[in-house]
N, C-alpha and C. Protein backbone atom coordinates (compact mmCIF):
# COMPACT_ATOMS: atom_id res chain seq x y z
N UNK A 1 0.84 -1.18 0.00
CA UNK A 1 0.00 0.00 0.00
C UNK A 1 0.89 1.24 0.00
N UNK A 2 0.23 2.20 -0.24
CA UNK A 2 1.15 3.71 -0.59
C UNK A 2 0.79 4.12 0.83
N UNK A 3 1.94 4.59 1.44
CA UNK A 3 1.40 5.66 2.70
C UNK A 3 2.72 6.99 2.26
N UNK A 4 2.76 7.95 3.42
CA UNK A 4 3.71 8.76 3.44
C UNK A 4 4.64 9.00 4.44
N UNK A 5 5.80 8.62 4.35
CA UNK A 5 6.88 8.33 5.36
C UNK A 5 7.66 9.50 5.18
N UNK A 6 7.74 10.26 6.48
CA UNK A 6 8.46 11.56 6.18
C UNK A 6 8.78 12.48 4.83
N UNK A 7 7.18 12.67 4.11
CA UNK A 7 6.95 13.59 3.23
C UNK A 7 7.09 13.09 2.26
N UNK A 8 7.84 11.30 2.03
CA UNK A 8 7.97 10.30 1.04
C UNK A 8 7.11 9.68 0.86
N UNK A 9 6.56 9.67 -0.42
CA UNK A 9 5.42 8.37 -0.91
C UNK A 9 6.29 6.55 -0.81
N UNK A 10 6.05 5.92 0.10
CA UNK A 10 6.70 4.55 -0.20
C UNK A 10 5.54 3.28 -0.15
N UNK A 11 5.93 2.54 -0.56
CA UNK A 11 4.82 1.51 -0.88
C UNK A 11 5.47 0.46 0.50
N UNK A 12 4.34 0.27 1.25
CA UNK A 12 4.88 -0.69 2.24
C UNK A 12 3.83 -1.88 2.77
N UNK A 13 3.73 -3.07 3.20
CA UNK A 13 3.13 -3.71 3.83
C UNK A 13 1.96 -3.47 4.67
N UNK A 14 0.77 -3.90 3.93
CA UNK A 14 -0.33 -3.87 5.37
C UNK A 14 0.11 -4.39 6.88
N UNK A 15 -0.09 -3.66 7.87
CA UNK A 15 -0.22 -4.05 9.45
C UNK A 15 -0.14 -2.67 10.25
N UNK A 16 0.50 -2.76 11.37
CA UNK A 16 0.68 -2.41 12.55
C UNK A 16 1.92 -1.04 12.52
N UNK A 17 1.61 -0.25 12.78
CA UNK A 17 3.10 0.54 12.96
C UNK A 17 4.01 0.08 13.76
N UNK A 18 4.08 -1.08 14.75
CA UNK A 18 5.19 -2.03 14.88
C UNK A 18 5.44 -2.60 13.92
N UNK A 19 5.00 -3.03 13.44
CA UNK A 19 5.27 -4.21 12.13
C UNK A 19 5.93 -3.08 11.00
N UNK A 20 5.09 -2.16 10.62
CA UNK A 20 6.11 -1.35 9.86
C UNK A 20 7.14 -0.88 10.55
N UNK A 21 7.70 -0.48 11.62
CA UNK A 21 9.21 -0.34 11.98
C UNK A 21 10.07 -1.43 11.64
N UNK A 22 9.42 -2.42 12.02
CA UNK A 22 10.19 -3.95 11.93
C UNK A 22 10.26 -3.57 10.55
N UNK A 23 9.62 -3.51 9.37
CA UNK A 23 10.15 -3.40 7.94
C UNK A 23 11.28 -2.48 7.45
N UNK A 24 11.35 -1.19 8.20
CA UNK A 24 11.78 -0.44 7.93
C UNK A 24 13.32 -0.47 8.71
N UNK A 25 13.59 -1.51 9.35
CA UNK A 25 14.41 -1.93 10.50
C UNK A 25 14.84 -0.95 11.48
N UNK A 26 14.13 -0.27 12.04
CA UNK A 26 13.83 0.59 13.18
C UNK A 26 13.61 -0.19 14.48
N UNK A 27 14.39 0.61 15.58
CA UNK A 27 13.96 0.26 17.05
C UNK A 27 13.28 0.83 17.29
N UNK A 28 11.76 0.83 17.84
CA UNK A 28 11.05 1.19 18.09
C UNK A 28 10.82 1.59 19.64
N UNK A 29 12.08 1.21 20.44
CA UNK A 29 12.91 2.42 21.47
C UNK A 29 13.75 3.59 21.22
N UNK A 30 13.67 3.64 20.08
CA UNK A 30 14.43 4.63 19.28
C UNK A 30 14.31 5.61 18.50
N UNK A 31 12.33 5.17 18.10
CA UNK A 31 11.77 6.04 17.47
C UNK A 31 10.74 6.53 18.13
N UNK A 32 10.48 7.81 17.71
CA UNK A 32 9.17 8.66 17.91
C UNK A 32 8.38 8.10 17.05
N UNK A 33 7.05 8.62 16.79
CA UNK A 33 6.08 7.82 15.74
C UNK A 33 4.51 9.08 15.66
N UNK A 34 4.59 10.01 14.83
CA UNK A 34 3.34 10.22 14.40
C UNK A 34 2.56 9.86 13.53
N UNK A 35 1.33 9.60 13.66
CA UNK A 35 0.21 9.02 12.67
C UNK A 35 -0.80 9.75 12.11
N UNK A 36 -0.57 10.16 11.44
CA UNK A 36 -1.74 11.20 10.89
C UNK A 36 -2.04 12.39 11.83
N UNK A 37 -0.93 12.78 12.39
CA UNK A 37 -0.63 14.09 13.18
C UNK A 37 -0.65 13.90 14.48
N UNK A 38 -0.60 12.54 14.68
CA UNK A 38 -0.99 12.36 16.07
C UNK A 38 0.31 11.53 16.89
N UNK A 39 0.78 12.05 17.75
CA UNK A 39 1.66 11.20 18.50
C UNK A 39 1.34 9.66 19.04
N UNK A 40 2.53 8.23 18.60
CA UNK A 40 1.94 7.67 19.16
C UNK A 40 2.83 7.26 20.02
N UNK A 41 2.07 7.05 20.91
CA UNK A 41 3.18 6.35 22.43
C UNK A 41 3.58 4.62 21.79
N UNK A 42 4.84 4.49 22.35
CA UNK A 42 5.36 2.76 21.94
C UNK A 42 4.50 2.31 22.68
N UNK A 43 3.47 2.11 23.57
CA UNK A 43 2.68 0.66 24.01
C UNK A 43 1.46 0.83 22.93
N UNK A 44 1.35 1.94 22.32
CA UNK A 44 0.11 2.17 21.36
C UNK A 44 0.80 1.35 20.07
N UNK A 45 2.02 1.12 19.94
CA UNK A 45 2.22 0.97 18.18
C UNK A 45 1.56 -0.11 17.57
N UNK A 46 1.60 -1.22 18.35
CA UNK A 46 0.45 -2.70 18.21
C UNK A 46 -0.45 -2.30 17.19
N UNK A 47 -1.37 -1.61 18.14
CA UNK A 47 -2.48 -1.44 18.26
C UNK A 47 -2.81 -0.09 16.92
N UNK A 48 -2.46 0.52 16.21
CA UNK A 48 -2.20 1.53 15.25
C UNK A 48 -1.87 0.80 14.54
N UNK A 49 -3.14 0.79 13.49
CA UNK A 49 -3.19 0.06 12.03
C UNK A 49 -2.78 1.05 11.23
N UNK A 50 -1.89 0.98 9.73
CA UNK A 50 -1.47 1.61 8.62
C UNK A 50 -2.40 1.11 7.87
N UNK A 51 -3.01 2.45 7.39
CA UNK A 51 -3.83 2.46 5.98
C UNK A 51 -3.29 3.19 4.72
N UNK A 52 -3.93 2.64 3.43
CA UNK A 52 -3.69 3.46 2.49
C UNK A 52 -3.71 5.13 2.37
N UNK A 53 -2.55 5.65 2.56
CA UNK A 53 -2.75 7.26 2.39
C UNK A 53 -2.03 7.84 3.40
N UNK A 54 -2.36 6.79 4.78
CA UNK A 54 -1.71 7.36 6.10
C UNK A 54 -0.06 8.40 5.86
N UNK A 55 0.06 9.58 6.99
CA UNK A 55 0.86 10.11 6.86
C UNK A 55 1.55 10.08 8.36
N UNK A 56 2.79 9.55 7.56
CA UNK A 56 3.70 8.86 9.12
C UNK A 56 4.99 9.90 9.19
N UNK A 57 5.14 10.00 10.46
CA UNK A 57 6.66 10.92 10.55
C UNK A 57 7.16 10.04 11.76
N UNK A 58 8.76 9.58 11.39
CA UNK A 58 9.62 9.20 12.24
C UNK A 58 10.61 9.91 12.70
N UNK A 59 10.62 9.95 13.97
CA UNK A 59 11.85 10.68 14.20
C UNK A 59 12.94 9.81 14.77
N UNK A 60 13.90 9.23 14.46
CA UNK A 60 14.58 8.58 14.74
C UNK A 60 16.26 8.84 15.94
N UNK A 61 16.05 8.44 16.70
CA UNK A 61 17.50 9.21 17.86
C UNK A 61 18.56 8.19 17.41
N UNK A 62 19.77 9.16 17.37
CA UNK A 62 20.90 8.95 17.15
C UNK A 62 22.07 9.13 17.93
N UNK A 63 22.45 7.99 18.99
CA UNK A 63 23.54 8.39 20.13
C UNK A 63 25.23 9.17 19.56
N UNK A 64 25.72 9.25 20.19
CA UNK A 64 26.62 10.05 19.80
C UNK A 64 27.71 11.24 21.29
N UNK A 65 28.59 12.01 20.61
CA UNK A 65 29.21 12.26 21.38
C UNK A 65 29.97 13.41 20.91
């Protein structure tokens, strides 16, 4: 299905916004996660189905020094 991943059109797998991190090979202790403008908390990601169109923003943390 087409959704929008940080302002990118990508074609990805029906499920779960866990399940799409897992595709995208993301820790999902690692990422932030909005869904159609909406923040989602990691015990919510399960449970937050990806649909056609959805507009996702990751913010991803990067350790460092």
């Amino acid at each position: 299905m087409d959704v929008v991943i940080n302002g990118e059109h990508r074609q990805v797998k029906s499920g779960t916004l866990l399940e799409l991190l897992a595709e995208l090979e993301l820790d999902p202790r690692a990422v932030v996660v909005e869904h159609n403008r909406k923040i989602v908390r990691r015990v919510g990601l399960g449970d937050a189905t990806v649909s056609e169109g959805d507009a996702i923003e990751l913010v991803h943390f990067v350790g460092g020094g």
